[in-house]
Protein backbone atom coordinates (compact mmCIF):
# COMPACT_ATOMS: atom_id res chain seq x y z
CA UNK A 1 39.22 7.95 -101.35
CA UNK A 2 35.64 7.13 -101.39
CA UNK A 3 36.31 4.16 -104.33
CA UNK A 4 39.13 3.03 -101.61
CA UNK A 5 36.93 3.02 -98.76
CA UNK A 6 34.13 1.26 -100.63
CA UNK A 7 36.25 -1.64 -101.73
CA UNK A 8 37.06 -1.91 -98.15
CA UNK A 9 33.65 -2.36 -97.06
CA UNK A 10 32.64 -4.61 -99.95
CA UNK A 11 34.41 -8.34 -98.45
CA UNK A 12 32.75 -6.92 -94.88
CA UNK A 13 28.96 -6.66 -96.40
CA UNK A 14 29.49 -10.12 -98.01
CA UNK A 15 30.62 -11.31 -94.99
CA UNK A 16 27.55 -9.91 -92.79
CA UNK A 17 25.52 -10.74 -96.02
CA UNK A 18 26.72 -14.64 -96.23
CA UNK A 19 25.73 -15.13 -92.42
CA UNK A 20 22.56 -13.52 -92.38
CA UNK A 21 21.92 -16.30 -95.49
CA UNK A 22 23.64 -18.76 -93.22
CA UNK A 23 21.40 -18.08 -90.25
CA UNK A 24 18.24 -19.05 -92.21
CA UNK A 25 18.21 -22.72 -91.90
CA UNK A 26 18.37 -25.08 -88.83
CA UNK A 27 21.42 -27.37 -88.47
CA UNK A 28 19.91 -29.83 -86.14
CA UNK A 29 23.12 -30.72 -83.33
CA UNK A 30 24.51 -27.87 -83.92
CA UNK A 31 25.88 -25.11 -81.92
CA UNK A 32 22.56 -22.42 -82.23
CA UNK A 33 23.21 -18.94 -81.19
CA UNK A 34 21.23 -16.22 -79.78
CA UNK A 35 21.14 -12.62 -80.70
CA UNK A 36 24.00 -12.33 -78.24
CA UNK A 37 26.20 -15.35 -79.90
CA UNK A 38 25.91 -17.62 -77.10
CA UNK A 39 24.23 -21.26 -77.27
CA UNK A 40 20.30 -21.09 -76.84
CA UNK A 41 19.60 -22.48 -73.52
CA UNK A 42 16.11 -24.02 -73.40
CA UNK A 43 16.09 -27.62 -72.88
CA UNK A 44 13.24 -29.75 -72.68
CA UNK A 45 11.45 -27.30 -74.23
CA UNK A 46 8.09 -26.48 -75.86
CA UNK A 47 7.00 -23.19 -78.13
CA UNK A 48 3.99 -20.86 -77.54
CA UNK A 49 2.98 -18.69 -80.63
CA UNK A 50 1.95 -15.14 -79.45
CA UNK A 51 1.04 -12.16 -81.63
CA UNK A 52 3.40 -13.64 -84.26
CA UNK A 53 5.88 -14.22 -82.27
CA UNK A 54 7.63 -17.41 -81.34
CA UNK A 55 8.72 -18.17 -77.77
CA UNK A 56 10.21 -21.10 -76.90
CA UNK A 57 10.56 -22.06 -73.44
CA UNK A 58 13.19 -24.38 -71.69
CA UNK A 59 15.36 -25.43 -68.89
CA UNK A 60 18.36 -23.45 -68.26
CA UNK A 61 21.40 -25.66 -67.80
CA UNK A 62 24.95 -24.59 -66.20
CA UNK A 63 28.22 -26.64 -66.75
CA UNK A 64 28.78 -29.54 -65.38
CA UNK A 65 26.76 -32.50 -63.55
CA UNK A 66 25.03 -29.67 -61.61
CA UNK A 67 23.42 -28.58 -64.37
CA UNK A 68 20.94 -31.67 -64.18
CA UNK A 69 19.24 -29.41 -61.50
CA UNK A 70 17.40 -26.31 -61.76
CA UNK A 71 20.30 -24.01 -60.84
CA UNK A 72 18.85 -20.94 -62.61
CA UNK A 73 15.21 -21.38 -63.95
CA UNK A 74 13.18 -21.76 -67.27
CA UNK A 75 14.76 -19.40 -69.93
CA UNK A 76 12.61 -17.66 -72.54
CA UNK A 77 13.94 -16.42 -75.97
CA UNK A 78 11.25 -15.26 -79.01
CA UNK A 79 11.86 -15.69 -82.81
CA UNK A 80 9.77 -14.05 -85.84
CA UNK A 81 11.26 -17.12 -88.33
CA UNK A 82 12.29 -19.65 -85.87
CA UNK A 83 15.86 -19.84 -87.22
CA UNK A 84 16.78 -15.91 -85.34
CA UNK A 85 16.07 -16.13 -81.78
CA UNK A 86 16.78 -13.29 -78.56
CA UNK A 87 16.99 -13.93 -75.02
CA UNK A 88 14.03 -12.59 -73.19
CA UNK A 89 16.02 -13.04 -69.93
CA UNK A 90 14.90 -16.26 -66.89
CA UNK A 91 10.88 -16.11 -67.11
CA UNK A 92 10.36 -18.42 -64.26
CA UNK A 93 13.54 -17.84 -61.56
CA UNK A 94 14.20 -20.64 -58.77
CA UNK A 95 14.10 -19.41 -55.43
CA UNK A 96 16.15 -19.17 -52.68
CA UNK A 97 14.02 -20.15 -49.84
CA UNK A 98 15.01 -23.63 -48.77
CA UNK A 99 11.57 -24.32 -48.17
CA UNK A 100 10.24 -23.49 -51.74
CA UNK A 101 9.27 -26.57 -53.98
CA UNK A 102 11.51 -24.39 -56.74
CA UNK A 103 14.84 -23.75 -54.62
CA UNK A 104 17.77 -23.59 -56.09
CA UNK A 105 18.61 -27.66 -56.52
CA UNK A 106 15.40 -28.57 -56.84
CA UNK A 107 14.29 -30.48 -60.95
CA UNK A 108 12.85 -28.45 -63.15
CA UNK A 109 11.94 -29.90 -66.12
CA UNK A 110 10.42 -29.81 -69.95
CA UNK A 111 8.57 -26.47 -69.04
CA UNK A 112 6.19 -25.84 -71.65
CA UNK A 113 3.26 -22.64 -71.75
CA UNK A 114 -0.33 -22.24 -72.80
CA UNK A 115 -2.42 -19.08 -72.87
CA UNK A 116 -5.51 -19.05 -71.36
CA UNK A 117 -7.92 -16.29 -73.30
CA UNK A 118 -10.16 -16.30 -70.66
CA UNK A 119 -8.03 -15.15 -67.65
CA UNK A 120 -5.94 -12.97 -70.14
CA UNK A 121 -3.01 -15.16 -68.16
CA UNK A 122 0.26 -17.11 -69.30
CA UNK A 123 0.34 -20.36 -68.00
CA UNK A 124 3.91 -22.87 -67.24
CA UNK A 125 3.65 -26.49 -66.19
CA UNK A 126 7.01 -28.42 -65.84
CA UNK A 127 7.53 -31.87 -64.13
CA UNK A 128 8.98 -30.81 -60.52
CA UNK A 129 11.16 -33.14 -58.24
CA UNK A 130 11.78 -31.50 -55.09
CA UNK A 131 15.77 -31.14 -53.46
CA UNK A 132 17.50 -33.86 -52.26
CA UNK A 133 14.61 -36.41 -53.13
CA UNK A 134 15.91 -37.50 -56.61
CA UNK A 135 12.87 -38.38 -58.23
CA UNK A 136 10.73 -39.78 -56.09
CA UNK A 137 8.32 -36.49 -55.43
CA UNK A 138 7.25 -36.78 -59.35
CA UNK A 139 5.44 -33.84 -59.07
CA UNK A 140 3.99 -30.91 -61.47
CA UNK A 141 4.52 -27.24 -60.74
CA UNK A 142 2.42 -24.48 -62.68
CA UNK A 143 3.08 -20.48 -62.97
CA UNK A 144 1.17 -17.84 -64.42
CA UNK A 145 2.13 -14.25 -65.78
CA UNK A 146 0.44 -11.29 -67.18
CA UNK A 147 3.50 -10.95 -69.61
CA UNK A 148 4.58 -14.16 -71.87
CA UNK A 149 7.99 -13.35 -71.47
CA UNK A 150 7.54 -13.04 -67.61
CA UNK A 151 8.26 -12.92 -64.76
CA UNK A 152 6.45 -15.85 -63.90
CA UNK A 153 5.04 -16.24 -59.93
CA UNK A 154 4.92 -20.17 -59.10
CA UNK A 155 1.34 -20.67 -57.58
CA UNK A 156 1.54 -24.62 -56.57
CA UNK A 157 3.51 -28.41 -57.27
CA UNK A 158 0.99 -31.02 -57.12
CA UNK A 159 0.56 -34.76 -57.55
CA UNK A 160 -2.91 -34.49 -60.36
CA UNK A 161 -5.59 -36.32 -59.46
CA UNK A 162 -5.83 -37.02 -55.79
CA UNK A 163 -8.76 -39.54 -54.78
CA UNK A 164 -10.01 -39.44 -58.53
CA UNK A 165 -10.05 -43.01 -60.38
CA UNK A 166 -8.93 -42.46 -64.18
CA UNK A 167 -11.84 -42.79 -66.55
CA UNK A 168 -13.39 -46.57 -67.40
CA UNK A 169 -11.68 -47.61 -64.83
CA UNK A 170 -13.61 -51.15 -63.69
CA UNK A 171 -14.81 -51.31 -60.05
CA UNK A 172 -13.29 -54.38 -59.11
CA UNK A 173 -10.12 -52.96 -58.93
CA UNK A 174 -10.52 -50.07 -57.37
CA UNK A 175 -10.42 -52.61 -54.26
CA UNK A 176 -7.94 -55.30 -55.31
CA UNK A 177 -5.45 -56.22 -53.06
CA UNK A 178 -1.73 -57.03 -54.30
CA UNK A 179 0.53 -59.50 -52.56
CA UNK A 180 3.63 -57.26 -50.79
CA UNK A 181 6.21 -59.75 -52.08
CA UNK A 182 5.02 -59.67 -55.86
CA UNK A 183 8.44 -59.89 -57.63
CA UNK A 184 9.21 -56.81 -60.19
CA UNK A 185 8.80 -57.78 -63.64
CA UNK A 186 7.42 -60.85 -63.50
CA UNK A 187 4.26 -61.57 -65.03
CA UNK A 188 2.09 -61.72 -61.61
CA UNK A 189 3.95 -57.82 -61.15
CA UNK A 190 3.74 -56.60 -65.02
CA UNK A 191 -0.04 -57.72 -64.95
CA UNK A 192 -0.46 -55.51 -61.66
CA UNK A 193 0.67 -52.56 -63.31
CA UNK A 194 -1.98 -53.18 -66.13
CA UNK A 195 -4.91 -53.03 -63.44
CA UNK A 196 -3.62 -50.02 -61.48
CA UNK A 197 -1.62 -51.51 -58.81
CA UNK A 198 -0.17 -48.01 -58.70
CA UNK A 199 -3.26 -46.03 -59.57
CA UNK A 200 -4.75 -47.37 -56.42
CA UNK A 201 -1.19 -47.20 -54.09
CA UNK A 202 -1.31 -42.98 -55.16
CA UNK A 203 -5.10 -42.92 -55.09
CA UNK A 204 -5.00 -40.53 -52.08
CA UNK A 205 -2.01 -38.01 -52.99
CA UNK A 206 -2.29 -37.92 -56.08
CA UNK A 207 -0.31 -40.11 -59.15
CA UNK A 208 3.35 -39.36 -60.17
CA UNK A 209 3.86 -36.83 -62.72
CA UNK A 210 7.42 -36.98 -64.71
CA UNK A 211 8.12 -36.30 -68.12
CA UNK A 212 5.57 -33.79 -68.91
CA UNK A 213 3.70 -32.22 -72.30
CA UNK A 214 0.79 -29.51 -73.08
CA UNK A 215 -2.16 -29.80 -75.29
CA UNK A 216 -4.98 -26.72 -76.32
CA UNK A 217 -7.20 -28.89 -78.63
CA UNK A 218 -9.82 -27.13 -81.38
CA UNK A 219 -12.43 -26.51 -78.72
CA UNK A 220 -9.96 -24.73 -76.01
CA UNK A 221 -10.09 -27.61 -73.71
CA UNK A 222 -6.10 -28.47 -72.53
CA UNK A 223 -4.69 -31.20 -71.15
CA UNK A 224 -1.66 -32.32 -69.16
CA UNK A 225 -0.11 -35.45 -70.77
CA UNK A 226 2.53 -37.27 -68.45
CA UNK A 227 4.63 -40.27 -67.37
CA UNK A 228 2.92 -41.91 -64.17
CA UNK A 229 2.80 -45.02 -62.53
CA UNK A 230 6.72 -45.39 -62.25
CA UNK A 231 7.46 -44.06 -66.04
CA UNK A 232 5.21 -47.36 -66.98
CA UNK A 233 2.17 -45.68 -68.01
CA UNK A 234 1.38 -42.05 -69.68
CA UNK A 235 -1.72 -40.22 -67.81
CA UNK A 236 -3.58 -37.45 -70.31
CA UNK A 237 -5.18 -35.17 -67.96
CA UNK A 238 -7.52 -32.30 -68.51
CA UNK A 239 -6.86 -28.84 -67.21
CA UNK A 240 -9.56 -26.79 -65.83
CA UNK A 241 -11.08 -23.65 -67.62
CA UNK A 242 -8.23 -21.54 -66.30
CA UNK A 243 -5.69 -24.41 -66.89
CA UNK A 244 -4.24 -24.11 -63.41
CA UNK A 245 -5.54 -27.14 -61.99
CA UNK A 246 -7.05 -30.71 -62.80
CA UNK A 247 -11.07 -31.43 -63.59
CA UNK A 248 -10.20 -34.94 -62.27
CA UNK A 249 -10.78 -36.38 -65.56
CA UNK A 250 -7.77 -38.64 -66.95
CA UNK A 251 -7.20 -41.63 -68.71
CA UNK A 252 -4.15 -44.39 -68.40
CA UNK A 253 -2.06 -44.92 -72.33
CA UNK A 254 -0.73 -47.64 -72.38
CA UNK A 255 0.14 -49.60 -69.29
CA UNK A 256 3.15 -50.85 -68.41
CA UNK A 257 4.75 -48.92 -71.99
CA UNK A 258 7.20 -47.68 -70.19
CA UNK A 259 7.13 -44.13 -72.59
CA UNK A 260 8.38 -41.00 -71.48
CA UNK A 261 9.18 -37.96 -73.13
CA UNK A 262 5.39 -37.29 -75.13
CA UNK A 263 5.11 -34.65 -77.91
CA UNK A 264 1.66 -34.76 -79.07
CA UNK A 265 0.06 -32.71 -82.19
CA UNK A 266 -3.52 -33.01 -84.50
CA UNK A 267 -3.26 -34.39 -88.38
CA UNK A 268 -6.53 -34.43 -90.08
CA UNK A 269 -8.99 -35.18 -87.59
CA UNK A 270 -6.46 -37.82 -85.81
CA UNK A 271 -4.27 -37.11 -82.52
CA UNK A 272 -1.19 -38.43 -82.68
CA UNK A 273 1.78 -38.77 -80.02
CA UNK A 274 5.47 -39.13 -80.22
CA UNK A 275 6.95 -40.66 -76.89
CA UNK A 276 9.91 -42.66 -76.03
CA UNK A 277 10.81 -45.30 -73.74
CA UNK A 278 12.84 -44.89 -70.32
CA UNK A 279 16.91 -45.50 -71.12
CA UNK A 280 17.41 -42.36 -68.63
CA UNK A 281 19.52 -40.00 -70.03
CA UNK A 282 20.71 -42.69 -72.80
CA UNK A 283 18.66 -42.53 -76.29
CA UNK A 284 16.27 -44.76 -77.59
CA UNK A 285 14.45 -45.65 -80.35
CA UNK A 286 10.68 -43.31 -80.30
CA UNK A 287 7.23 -44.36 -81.06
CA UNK A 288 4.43 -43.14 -82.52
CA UNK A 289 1.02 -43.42 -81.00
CA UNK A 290 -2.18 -42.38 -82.82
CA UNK A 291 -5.89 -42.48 -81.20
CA UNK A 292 -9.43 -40.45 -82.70
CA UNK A 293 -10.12 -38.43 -79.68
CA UNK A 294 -7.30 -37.15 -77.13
CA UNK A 295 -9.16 -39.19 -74.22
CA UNK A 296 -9.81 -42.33 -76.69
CA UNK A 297 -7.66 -45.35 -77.21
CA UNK A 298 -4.27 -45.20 -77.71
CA UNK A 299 -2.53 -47.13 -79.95
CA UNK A 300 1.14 -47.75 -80.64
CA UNK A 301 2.16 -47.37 -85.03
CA UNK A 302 5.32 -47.74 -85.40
CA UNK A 303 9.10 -46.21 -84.82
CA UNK A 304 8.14 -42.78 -86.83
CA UNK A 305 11.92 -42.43 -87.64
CA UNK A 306 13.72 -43.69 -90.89
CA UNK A 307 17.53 -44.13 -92.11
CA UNK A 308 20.77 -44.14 -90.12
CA UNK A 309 20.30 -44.10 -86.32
CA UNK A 310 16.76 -44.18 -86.70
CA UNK A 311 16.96 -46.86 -83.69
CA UNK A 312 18.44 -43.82 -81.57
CA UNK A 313 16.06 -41.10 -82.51
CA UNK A 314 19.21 -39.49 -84.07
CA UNK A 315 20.45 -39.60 -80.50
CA UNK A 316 18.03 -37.61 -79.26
CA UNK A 317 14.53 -37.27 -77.31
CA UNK A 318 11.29 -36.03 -77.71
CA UNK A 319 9.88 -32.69 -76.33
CA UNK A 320 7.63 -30.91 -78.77
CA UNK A 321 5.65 -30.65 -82.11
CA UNK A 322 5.11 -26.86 -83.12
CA UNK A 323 2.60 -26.34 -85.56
CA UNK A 324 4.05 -23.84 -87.64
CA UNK A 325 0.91 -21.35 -89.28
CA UNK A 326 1.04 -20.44 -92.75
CA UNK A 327 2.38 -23.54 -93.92
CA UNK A 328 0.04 -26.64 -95.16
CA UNK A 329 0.55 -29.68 -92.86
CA UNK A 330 3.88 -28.01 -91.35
CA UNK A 331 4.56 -29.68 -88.16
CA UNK A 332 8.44 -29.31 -86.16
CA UNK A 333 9.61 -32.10 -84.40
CA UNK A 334 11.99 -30.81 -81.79
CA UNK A 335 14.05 -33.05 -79.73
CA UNK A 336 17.02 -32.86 -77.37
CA UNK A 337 20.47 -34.54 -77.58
CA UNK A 338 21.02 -34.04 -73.89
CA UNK A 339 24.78 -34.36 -72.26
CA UNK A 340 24.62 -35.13 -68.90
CA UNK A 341 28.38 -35.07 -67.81
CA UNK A 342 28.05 -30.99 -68.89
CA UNK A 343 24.21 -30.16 -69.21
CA UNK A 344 24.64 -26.92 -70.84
CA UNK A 345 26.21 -28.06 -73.84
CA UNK A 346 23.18 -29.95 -74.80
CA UNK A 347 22.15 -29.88 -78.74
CA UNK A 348 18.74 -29.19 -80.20
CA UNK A 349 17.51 -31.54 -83.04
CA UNK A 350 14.33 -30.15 -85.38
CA UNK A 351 13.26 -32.28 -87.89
CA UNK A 352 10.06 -31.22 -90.06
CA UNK A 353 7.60 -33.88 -89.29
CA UNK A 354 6.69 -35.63 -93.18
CA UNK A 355 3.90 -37.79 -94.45
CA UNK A 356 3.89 -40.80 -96.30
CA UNK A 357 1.29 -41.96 -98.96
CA UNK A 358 -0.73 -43.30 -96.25
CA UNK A 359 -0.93 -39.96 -94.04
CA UNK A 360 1.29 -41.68 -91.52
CA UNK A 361 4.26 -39.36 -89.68
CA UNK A 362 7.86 -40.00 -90.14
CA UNK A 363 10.90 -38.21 -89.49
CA UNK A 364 14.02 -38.47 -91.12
CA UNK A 365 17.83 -36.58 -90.71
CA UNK A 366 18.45 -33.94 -92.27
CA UNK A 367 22.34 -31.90 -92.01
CA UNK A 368 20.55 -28.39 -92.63
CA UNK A 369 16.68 -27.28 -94.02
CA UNK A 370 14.63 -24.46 -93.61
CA UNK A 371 11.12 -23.60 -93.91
CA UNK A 372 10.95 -23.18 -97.48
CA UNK A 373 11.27 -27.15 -97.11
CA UNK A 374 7.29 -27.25 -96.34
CA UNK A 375 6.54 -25.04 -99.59
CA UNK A 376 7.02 -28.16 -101.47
């Protein structure tokens, strides 16, 4: 009986044994399941490392058109190899007073979280669009818990920067007036961008905040990199010391770009920024921006992808670099594939971020990989 009941058992361990094995490699696209088998819902997300434990961060989608809007909130789940990965549960919920910035209906999006040693406190950004406004608020919200998992409490959505000029930016047009009939697009209008014709219109609220991304650099100063200016021009901002707020000290990347969507991560001694432009929901082909200090001059490489559908970004779109520890030079491009016509079956795409003989990033498909790929 106990031979009988043994060769029963023997196709069910290889079965349990051959999906544990399968469950140790990304399929970028693919359906990704949780501890509880369901699709990992964390969109637009980033990944803070904690105690050796991963926890990614993202927007929580329902079916449907409606899931476009924050219906739910930012969902947490935390991995130990960054293949497994269990729900933690809704760290930051929306709310259901009407009057909130985070009701229910209201845009939450690319949430991403930073720990500030100082205040012991766990800290969210995420771009913010309020209800009914479509995206015309271009706002930034920020949260802070005691736990990393949550439950995050919302503190404030702000427009950064109010009645602060970016940095070098000349005098003489701080003041310049702009013709009210200037035609979009055309040189006179593209040329107005360039000088801050929208720096100076938001001067006194504060400048639009969109597509949104965190950076903790070597010295524990963090910034705030985002799409401003009408999606034409990226603003890196730095946080204060508790990273709740702005110091008032930005700078403008390239004006009049149009890039959206920045990931941004360190390679010896050089900052470099993946971004791409503004198709909406559509994909596009990325860019790669490098620069010597995070508030120096940014300048535009190349398309970091290679092969088939490189133009595309292998249909997806930027939204963060993890640095993965223990690894030499191991860096995760992570991307969406989003679906708008039924958010919550939108795809994940990881990529690990690869060097050519000149130290310059590319990224290239791959079907399936793991992270014995960086022990090369």
């Amino acid at each position: 009986m106990k031979n009988r009941i043994l060769t029963l058992l023997m196709p069910l361990a290889l079965l349990l044994f051959s999906c544990s094995q399968e469950m140790k490699t990304i399929k970028p696209g693919e359906i990704w399941p949780d501890n509880n088998g369901v699709h990992i819902n964390a969109h637009g997300g980033g990944i803070l490392i904690d105690n050796g434990v991963y926890y990614w961060f993202g927007e929580h989608k329902v079916e449907g058109k409606k899931g476009n809007q924050a219906r739910v909130g930012v969902h947490c789940y935390s991995s130990e190899n960054l293949v497994d990965w269990k729900d933690e549960g809704i760290a930051l919920k929306v709310s259901d007073d009407p009057e909130s910035p985070i009701t229910v209906g209201s845009v939450i999006e690319r949430p991403k979280v930073i720990y500030n040693p100082k205040t012991k406190k766990y800290v969210m950004w995420f771009h913010l669009e309020l209800k009914g406004m479509g995206y015309s608020a271009a706002k930034t919200g920020v949260a802070t818990s005691d736990k990393v998992s949550g439950p995050y409490t919302f503190i404030e959505a702000v427009n950064p920067n109010a009645e602060t000029w970016p940095l070098h930016f000349p005098d003489e047009l701080k003041t310049k007036s702009y013709p009210e009939d200037i035609k979009e697009w055309s040189d006179e209008w593209i040329q107005a961008v360039k000088d801050g014709m929208f720096v100076q219109r938001d001067f006194v609220k504060g400048q639009m905040a969109r597509d949104m991304a965190l950076y903790v650099d070597d010295d524990g100063k963090a910034y705030h990199i985002h799409a401003s200016e009408e999606n034409l021009t990226l603003h890196i901002s730095e946080l204060n010391e508790d990273y709740t707020g702005f110091t008032g000290k930005y700078i403008r990347v390239q004006p009049t770009g149009h890039n959206e969507a920045p990931a941004l991560f360190k390679h010896n001694n050089k900052y470099y920024m993946v971004t791409s432009g503004c198709t909406g929901w559509a994909p596009n082909a990325a860019r790669l921006l490098v620069a010597d200090s995070i508030l120096g001059d940014w300048e535009y490489i190349k398309n970091p992808c290679i092969g088939d559908d490189m133009d595309l970004t292998f249909y997806s779109q930027s939204t963060y670099i993890l640095p993965v520890p223990g690894y030499k030079n191991a860096l995760i491009f992570m991307a969406d594939r989003w679906t708008p016509e039924n958010a919550i079956d939108g795809r994940y795409i990881w990529l690990p971020v690869q060097f050519d003989e000149n130290g310059t990033p590319y990224l290239e498909w791959m079907d399936e990989w793991g992270m014995d790929f960086f022990k090369k």
